[in-house]
N, C-alpha and C. Protein backbone atom coordinates (compact mmCIF):
# COMPACT_ATOMS: atom_id res chain seq x y z
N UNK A 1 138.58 -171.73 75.70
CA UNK A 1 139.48 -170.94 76.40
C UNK A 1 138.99 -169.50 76.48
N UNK A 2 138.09 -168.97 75.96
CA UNK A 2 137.59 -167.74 75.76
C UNK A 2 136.88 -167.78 76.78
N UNK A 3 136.01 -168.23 77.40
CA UNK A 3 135.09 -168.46 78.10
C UNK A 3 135.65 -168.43 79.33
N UNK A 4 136.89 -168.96 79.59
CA UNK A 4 137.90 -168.73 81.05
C UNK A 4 138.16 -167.02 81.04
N UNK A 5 138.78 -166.54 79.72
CA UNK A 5 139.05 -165.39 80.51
C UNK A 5 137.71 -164.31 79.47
N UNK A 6 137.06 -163.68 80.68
CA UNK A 6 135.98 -162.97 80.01
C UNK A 6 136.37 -161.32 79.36
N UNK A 7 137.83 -161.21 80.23
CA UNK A 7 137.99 -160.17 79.98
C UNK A 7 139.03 -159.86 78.69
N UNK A 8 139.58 -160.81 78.48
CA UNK A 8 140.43 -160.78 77.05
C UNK A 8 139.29 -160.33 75.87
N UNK A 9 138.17 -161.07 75.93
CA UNK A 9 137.38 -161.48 75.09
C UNK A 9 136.30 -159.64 74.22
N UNK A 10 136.74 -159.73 73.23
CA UNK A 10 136.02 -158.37 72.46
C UNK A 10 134.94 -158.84 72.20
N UNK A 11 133.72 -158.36 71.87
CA UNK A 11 132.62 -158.34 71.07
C UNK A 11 131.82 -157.30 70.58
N UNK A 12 132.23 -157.18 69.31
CA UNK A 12 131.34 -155.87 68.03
C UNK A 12 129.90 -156.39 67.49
N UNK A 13 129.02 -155.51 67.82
CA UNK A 13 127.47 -155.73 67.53
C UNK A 13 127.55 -154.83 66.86
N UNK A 14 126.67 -154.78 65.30
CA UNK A 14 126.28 -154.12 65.05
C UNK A 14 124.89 -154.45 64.27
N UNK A 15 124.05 -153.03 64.76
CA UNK A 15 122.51 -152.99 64.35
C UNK A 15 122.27 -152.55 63.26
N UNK A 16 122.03 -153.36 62.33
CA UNK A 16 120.85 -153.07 60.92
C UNK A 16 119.51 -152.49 61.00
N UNK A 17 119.55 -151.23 60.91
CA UNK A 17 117.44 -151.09 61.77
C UNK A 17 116.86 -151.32 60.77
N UNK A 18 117.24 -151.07 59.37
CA UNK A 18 116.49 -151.64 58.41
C UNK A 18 116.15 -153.37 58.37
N UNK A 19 116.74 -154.09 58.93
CA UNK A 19 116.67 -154.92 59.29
C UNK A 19 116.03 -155.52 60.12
N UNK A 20 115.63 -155.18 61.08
CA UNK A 20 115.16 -154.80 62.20
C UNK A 20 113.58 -154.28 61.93
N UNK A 21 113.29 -153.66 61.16
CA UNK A 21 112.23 -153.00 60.83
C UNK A 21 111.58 -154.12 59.93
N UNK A 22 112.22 -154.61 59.24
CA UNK A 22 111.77 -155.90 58.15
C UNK A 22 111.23 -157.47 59.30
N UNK A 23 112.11 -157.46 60.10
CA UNK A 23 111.70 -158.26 61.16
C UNK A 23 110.24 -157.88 61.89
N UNK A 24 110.13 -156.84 61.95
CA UNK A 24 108.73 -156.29 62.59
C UNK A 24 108.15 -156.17 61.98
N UNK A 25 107.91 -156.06 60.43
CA UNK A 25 106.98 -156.21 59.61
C UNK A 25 106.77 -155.27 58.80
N UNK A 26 107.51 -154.16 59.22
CA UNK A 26 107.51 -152.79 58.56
C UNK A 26 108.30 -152.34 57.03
N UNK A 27 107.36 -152.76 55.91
CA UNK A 27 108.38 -152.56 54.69
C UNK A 27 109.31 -151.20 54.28
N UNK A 28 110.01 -151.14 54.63
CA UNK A 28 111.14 -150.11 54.45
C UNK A 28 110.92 -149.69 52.88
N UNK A 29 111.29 -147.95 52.98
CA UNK A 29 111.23 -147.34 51.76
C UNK A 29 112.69 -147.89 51.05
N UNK A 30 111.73 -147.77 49.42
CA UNK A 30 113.24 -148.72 48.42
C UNK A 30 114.34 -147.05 48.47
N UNK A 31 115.37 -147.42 48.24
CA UNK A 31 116.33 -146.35 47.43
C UNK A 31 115.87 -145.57 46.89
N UNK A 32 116.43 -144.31 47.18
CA UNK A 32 116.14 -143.00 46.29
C UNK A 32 116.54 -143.30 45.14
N UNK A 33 115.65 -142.92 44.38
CA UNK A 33 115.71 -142.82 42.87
C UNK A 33 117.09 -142.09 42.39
N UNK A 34 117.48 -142.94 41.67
CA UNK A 34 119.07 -142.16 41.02
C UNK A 34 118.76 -141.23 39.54
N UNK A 35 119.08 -140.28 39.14
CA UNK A 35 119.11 -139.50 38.39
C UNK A 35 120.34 -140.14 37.15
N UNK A 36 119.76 -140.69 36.92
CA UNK A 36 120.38 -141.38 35.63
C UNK A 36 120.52 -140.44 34.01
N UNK A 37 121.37 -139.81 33.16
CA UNK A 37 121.85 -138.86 32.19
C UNK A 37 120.60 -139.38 31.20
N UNK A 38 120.15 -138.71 30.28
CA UNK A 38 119.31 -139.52 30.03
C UNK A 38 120.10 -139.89 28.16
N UNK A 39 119.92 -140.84 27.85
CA UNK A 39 120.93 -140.92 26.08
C UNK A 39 120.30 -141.02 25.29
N UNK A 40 120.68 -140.27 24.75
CA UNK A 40 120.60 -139.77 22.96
C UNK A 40 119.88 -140.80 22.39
N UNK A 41 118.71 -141.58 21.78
CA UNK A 41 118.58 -142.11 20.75
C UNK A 41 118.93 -141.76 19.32
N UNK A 42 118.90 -143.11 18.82
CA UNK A 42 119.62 -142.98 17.61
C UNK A 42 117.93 -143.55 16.62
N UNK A 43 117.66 -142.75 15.81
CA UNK A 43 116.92 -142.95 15.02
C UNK A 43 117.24 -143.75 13.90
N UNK A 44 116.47 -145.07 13.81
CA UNK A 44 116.58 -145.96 13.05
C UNK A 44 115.54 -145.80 11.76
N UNK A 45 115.92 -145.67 10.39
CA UNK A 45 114.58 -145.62 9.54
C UNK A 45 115.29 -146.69 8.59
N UNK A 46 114.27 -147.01 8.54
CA UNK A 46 114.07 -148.42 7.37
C UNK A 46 113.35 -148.27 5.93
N UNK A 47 113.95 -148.32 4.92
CA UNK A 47 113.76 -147.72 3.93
C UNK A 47 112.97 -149.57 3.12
N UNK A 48 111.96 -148.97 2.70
CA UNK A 48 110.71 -150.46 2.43
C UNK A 48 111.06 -150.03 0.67
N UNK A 49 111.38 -151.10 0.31
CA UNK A 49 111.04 -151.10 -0.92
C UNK A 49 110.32 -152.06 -1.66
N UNK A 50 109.68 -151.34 -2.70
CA UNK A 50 108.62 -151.52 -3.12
C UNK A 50 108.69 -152.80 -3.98
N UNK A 51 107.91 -153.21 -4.48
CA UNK A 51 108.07 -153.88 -5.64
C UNK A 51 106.85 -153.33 -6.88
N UNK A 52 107.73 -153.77 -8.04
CA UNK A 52 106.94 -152.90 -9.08
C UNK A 52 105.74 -153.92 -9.14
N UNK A 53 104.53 -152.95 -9.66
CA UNK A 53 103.23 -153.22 -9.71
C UNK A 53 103.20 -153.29 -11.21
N UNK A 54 102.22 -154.70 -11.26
CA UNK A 54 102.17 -154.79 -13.20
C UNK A 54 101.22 -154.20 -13.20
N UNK A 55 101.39 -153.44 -14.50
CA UNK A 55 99.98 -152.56 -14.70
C UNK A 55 98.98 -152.88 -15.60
N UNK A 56 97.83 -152.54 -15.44
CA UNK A 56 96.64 -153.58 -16.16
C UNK A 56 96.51 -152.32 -17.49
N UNK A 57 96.02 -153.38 -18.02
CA UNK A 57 96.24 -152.84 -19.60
C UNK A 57 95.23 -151.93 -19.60
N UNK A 58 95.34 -150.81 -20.88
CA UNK A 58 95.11 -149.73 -21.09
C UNK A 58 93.75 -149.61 -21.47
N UNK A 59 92.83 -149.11 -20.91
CA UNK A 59 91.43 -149.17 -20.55
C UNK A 59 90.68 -148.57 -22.45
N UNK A 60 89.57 -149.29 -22.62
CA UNK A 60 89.34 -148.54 -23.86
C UNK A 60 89.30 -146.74 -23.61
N UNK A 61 89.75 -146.74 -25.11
CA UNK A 61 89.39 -144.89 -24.82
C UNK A 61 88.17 -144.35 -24.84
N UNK A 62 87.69 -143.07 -23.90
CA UNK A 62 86.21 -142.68 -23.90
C UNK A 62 86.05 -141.74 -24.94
N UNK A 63 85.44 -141.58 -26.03
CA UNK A 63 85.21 -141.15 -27.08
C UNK A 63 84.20 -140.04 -26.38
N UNK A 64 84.25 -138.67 -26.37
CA UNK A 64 83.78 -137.41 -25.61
C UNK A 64 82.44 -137.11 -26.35
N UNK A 65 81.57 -136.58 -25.94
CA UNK A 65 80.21 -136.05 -26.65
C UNK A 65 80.12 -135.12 -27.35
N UNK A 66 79.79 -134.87 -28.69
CA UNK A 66 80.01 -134.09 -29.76
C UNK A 66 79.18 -132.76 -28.75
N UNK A 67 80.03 -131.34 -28.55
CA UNK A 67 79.08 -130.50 -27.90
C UNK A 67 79.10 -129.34 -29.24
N UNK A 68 78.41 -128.49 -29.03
CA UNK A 68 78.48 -127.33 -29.86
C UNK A 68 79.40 -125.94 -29.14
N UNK A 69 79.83 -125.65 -30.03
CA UNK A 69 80.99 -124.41 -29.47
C UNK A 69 80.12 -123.29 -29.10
N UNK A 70 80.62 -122.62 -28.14
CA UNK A 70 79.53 -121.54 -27.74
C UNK A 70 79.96 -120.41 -28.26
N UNK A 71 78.71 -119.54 -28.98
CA UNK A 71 79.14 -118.73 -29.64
C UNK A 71 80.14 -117.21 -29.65
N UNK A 72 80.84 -116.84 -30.05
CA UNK A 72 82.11 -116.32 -30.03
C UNK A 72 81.67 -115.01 -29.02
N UNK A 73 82.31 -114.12 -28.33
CA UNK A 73 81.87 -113.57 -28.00
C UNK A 73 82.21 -112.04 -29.10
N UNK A 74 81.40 -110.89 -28.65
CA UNK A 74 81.22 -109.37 -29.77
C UNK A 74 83.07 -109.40 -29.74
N UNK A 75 83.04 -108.82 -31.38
CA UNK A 75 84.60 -107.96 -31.45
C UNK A 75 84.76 -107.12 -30.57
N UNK A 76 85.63 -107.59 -30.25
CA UNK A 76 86.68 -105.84 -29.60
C UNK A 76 86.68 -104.90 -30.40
N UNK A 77 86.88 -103.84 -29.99
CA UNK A 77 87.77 -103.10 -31.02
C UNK A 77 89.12 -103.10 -30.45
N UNK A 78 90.02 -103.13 -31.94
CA UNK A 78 91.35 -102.88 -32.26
C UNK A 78 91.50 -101.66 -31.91
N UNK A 79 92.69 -101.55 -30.67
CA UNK A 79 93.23 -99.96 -30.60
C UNK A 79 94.79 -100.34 -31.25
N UNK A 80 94.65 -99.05 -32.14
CA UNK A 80 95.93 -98.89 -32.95
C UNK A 80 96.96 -98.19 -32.14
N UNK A 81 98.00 -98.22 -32.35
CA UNK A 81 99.12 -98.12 -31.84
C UNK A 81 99.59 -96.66 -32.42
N UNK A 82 99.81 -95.84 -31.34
CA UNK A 82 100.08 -94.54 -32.31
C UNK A 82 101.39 -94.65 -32.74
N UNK A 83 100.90 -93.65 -34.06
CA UNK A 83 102.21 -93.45 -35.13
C UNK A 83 103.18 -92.38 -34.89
N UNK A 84 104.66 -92.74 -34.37
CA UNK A 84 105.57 -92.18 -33.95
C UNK A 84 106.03 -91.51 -35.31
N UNK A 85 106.17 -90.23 -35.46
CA UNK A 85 106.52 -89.43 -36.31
C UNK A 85 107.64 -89.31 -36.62
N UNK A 86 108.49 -89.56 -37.73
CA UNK A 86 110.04 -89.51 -37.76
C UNK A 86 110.65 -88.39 -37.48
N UNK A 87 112.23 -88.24 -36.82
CA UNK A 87 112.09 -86.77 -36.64
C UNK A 87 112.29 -85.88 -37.28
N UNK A 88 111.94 -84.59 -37.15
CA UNK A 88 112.25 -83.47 -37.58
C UNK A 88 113.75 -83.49 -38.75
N UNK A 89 113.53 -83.14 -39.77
CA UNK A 89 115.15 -83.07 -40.91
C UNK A 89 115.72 -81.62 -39.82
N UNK A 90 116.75 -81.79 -40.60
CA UNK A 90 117.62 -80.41 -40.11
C UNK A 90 117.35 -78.95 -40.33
N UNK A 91 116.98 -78.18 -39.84
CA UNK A 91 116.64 -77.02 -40.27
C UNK A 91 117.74 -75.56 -40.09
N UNK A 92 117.49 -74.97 -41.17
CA UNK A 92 118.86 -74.02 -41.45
C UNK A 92 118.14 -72.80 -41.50
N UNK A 93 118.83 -71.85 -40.78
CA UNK A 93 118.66 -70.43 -40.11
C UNK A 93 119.92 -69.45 -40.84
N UNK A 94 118.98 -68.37 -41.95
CA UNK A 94 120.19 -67.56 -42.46
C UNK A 94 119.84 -66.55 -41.97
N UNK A 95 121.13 -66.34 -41.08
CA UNK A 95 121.38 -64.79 -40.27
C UNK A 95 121.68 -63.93 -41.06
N UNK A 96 121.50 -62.70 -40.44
CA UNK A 96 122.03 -61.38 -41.64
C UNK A 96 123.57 -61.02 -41.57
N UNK A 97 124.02 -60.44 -41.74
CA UNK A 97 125.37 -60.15 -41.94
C UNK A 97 125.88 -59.66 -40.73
N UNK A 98 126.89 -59.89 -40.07
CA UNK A 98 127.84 -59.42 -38.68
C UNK A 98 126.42 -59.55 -37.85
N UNK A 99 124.84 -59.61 -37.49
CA UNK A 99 124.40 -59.95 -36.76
C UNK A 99 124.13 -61.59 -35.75
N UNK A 100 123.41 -61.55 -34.61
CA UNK A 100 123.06 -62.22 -33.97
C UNK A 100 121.80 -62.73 -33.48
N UNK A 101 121.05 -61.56 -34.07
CA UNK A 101 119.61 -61.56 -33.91
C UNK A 101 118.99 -62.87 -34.53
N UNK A 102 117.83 -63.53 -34.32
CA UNK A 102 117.27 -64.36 -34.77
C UNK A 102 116.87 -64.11 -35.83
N UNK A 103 117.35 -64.61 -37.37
CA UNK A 103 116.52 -63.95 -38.39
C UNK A 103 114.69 -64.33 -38.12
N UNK A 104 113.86 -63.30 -38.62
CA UNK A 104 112.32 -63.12 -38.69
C UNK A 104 111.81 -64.90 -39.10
N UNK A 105 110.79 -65.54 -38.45
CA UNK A 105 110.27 -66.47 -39.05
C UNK A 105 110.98 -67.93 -38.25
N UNK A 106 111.80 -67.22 -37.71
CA UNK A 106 112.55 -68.45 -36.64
C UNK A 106 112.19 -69.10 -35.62
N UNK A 107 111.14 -68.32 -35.10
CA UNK A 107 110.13 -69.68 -34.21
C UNK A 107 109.30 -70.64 -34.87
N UNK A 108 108.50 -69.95 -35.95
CA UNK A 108 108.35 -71.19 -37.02
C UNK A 108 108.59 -72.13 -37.47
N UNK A 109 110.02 -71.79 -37.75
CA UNK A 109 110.78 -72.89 -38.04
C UNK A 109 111.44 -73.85 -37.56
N UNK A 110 111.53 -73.25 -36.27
CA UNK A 110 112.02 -74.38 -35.13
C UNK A 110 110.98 -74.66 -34.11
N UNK A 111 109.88 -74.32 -34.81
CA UNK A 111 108.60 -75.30 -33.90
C UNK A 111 108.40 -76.86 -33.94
N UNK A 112 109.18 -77.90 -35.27
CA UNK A 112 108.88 -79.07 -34.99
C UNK A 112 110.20 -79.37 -34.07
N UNK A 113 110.74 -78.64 -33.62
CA UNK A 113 111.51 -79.35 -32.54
C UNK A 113 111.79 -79.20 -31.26
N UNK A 114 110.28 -78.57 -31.05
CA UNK A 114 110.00 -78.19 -29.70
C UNK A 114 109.89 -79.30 -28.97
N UNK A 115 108.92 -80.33 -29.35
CA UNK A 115 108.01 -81.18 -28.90
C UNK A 115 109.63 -82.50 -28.62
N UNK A 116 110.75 -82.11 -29.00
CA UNK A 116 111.60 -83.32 -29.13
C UNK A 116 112.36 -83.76 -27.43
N UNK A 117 112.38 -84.69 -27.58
CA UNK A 117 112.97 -85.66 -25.98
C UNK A 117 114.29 -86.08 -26.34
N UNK A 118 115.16 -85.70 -27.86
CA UNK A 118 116.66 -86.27 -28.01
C UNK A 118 117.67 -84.64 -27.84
N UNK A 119 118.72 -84.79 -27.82
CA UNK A 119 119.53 -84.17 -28.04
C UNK A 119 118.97 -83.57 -28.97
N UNK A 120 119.37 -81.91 -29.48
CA UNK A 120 119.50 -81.09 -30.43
C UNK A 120 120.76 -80.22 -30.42
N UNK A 121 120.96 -80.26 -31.59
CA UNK A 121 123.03 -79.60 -32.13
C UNK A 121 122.80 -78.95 -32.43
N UNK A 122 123.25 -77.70 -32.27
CA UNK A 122 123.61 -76.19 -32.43
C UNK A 122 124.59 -76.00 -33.06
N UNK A 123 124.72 -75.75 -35.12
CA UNK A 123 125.93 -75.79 -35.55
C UNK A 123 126.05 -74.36 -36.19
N UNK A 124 126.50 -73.24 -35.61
CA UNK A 124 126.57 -72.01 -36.23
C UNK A 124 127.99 -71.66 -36.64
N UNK A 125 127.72 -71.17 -37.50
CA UNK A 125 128.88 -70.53 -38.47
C UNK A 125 128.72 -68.85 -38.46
N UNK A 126 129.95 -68.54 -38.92
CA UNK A 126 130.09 -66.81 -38.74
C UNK A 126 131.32 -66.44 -39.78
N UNK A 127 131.34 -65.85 -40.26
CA UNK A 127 132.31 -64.85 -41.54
C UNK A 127 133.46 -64.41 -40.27
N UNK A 128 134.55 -64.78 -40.98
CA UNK A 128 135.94 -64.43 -40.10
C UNK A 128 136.67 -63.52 -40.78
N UNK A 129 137.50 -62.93 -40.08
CA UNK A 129 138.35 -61.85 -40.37
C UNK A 129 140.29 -62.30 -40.56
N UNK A 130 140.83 -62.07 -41.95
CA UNK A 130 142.25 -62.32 -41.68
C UNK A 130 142.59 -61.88 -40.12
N UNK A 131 142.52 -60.43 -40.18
CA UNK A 131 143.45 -60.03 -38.57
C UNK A 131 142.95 -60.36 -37.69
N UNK A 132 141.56 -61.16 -37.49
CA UNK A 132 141.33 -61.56 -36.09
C UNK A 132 140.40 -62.78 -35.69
N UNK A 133 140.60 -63.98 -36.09
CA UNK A 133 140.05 -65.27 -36.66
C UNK A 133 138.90 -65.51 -35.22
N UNK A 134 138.92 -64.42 -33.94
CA UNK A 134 137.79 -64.69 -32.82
C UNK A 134 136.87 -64.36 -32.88
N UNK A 135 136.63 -63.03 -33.95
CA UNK A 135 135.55 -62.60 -34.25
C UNK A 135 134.22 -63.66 -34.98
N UNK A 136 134.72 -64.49 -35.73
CA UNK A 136 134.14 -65.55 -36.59
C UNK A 136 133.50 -66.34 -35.23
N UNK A 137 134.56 -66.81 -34.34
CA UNK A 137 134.20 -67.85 -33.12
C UNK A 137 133.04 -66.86 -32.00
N UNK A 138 133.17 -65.66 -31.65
CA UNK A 138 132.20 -65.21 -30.66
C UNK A 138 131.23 -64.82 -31.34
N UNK A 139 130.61 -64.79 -32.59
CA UNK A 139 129.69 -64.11 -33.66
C UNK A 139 128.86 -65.57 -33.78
N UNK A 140 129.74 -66.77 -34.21
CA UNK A 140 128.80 -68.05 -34.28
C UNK A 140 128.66 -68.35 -32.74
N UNK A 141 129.05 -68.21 -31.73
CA UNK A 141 128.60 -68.43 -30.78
C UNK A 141 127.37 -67.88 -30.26
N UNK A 142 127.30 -66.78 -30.24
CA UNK A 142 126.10 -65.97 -29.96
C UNK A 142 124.91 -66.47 -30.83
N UNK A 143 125.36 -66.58 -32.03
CA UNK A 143 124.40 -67.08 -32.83
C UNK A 143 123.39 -68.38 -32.65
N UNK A 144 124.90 -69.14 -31.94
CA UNK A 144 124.27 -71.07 -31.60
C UNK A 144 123.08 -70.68 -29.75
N UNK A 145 123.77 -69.45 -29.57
CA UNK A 145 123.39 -69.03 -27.70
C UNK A 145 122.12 -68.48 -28.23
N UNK A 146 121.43 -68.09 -29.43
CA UNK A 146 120.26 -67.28 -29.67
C UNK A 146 119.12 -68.38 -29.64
N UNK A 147 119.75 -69.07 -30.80
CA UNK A 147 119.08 -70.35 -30.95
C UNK A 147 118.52 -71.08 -29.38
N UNK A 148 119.55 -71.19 -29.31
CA UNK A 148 119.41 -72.08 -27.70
C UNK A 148 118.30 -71.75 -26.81
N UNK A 149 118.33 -70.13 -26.99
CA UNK A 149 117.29 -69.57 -25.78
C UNK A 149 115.99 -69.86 -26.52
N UNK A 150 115.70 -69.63 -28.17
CA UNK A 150 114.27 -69.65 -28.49
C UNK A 150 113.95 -71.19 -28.29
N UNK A 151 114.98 -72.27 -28.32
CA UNK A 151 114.31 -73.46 -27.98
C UNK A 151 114.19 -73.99 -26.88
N UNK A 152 114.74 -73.21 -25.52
CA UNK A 152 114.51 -73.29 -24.25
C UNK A 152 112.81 -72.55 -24.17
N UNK A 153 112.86 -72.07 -24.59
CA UNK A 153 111.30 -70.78 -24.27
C UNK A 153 110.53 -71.59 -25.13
N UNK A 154 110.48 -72.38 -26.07
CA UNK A 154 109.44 -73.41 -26.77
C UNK A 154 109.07 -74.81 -25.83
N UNK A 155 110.39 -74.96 -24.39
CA UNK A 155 109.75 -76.31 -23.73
C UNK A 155 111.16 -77.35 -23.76
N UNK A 156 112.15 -77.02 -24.68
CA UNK A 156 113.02 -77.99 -25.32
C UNK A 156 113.95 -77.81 -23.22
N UNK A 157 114.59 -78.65 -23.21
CA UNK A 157 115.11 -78.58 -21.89
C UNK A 157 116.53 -77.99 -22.40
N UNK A 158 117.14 -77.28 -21.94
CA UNK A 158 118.22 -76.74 -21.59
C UNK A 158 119.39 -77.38 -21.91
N UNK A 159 119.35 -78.52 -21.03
CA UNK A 159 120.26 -80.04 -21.19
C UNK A 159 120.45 -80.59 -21.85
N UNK A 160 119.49 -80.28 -23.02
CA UNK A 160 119.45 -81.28 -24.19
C UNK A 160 119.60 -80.27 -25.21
N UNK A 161 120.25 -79.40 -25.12
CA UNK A 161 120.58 -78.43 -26.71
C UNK A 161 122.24 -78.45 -26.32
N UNK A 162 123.20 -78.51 -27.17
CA UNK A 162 124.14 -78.62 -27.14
C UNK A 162 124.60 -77.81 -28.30
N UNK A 163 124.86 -76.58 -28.14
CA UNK A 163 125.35 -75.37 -29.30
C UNK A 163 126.72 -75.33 -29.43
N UNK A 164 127.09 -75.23 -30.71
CA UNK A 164 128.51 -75.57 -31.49
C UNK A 164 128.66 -74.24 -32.17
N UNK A 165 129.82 -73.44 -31.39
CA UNK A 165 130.39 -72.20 -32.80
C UNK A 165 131.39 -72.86 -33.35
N UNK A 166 131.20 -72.68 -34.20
CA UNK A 166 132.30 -73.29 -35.54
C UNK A 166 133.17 -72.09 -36.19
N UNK A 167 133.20 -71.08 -35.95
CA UNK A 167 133.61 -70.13 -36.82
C UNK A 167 133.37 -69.51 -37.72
N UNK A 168 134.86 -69.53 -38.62
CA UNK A 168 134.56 -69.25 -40.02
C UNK A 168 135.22 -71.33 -40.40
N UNK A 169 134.34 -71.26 -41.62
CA UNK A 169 134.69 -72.23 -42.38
C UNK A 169 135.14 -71.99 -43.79
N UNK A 170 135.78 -72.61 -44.33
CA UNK A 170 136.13 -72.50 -45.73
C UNK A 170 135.08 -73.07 -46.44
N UNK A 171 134.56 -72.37 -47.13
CA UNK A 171 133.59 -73.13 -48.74
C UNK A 171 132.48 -73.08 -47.79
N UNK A 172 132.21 -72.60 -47.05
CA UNK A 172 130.76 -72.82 -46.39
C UNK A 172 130.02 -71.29 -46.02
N UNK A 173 128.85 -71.50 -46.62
CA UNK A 173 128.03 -70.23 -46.09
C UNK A 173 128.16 -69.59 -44.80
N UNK A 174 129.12 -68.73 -44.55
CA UNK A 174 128.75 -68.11 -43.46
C UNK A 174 127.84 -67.73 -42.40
N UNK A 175 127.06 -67.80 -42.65
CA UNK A 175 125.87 -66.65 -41.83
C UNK A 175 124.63 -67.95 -41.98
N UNK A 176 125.01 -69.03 -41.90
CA UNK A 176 123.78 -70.22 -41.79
C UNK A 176 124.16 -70.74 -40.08
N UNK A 177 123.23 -71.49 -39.92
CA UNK A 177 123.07 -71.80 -38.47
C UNK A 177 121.96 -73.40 -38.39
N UNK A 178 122.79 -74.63 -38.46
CA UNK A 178 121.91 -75.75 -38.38
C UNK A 178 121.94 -76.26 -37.87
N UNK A 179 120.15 -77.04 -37.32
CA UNK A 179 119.57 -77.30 -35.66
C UNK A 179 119.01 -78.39 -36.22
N UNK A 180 119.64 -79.31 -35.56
CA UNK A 180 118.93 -80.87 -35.68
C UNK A 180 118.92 -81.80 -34.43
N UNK A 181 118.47 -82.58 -34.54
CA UNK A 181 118.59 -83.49 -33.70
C UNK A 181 119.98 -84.51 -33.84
N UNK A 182 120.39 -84.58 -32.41
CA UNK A 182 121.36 -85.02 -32.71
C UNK A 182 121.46 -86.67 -32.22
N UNK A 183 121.95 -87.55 -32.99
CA UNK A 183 122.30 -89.02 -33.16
C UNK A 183 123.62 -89.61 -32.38
């Protein structure tokens, strides 16, 4: 009945040229290459274990060749260790009466404690007065300040003398002045 009416009748063609091209002989390019993510391997390690190895018995021992020792080489000499000197005892300075002056012979005497790297104490004393107990305190002061300067001018550092007026004291010589090292 299709064939009676021609004009009812639809017909859809459609052309494959790739197809078409394969028919003629012509091998058609494959698909573009796809860009595929690329994944992570996973690292596999295989842990080999061993088996224990028997061990062959203990080989005779090698008995070493008697050698001769080679002869010693010359002595050294021994360097001795220098002898640190104990320090200086305390040394006592008798001033004259109501003065400040250094009594005579006082660099002398405070020459072994020039050379010293500890603290040195400045302990001066001075004769006090009932009516005015400051006189005793600025008299041993000056006295410990005299000191101070002759062992600054011998090398002793500054920093390291630490001078003490004491006054007057009871039962104690007045007019003495003692420089030691201090502990």
């Amino acid at each position: 009945m299709l064939c009676l009416v021609p004009g009812l009748v639809h017909a859809q063609v459609v052309v494959n040229p790739a197809a078409l091209q394969q028919l003629a002989g012509i091998i058609p390019a494959g698909p573009a290459p796809i860009a595929v993510p690329a994944v992570p391997r996973h690292r596999i390690v295989y842990h080999v274990r061993r088996k224990p190895v028997a061990k062959s018995p203990p080989a005779a021992p090698v008995i070493p060749a008697i050698v001769k020792p080679a002869p010693l080489p010359p002595a050294t000499p021994v360097i001795a260790k220098p002898v640190i000197a104990p320090p200086p005892g305390p040394v006592t300075l008798h001033f004259a009466v109501g003065s400040a002056d250094l009594p005579p012979g006082a660099a002398a005497v405070l020459k072994p404690l020039c050379g010293s790297k500890t603290f040195i104490a400045i302990n001066a004393t001075a004769p006090g007065s009932a009516n005015d107990p400051s006189i005793a305190m600025r008299l041993s002061l000056s006295r410990a300040l005299a000191v101070r300067d002759a062992l600054t001018a011998c090398g002793v550092k500054g920093t390291s003398i630490l001078p003490r007026a004491l006054g007057d004291i009871p039962g104690k010589d007045d007019d003495t002045t003692v420089v030691s090292e201090a502990r």
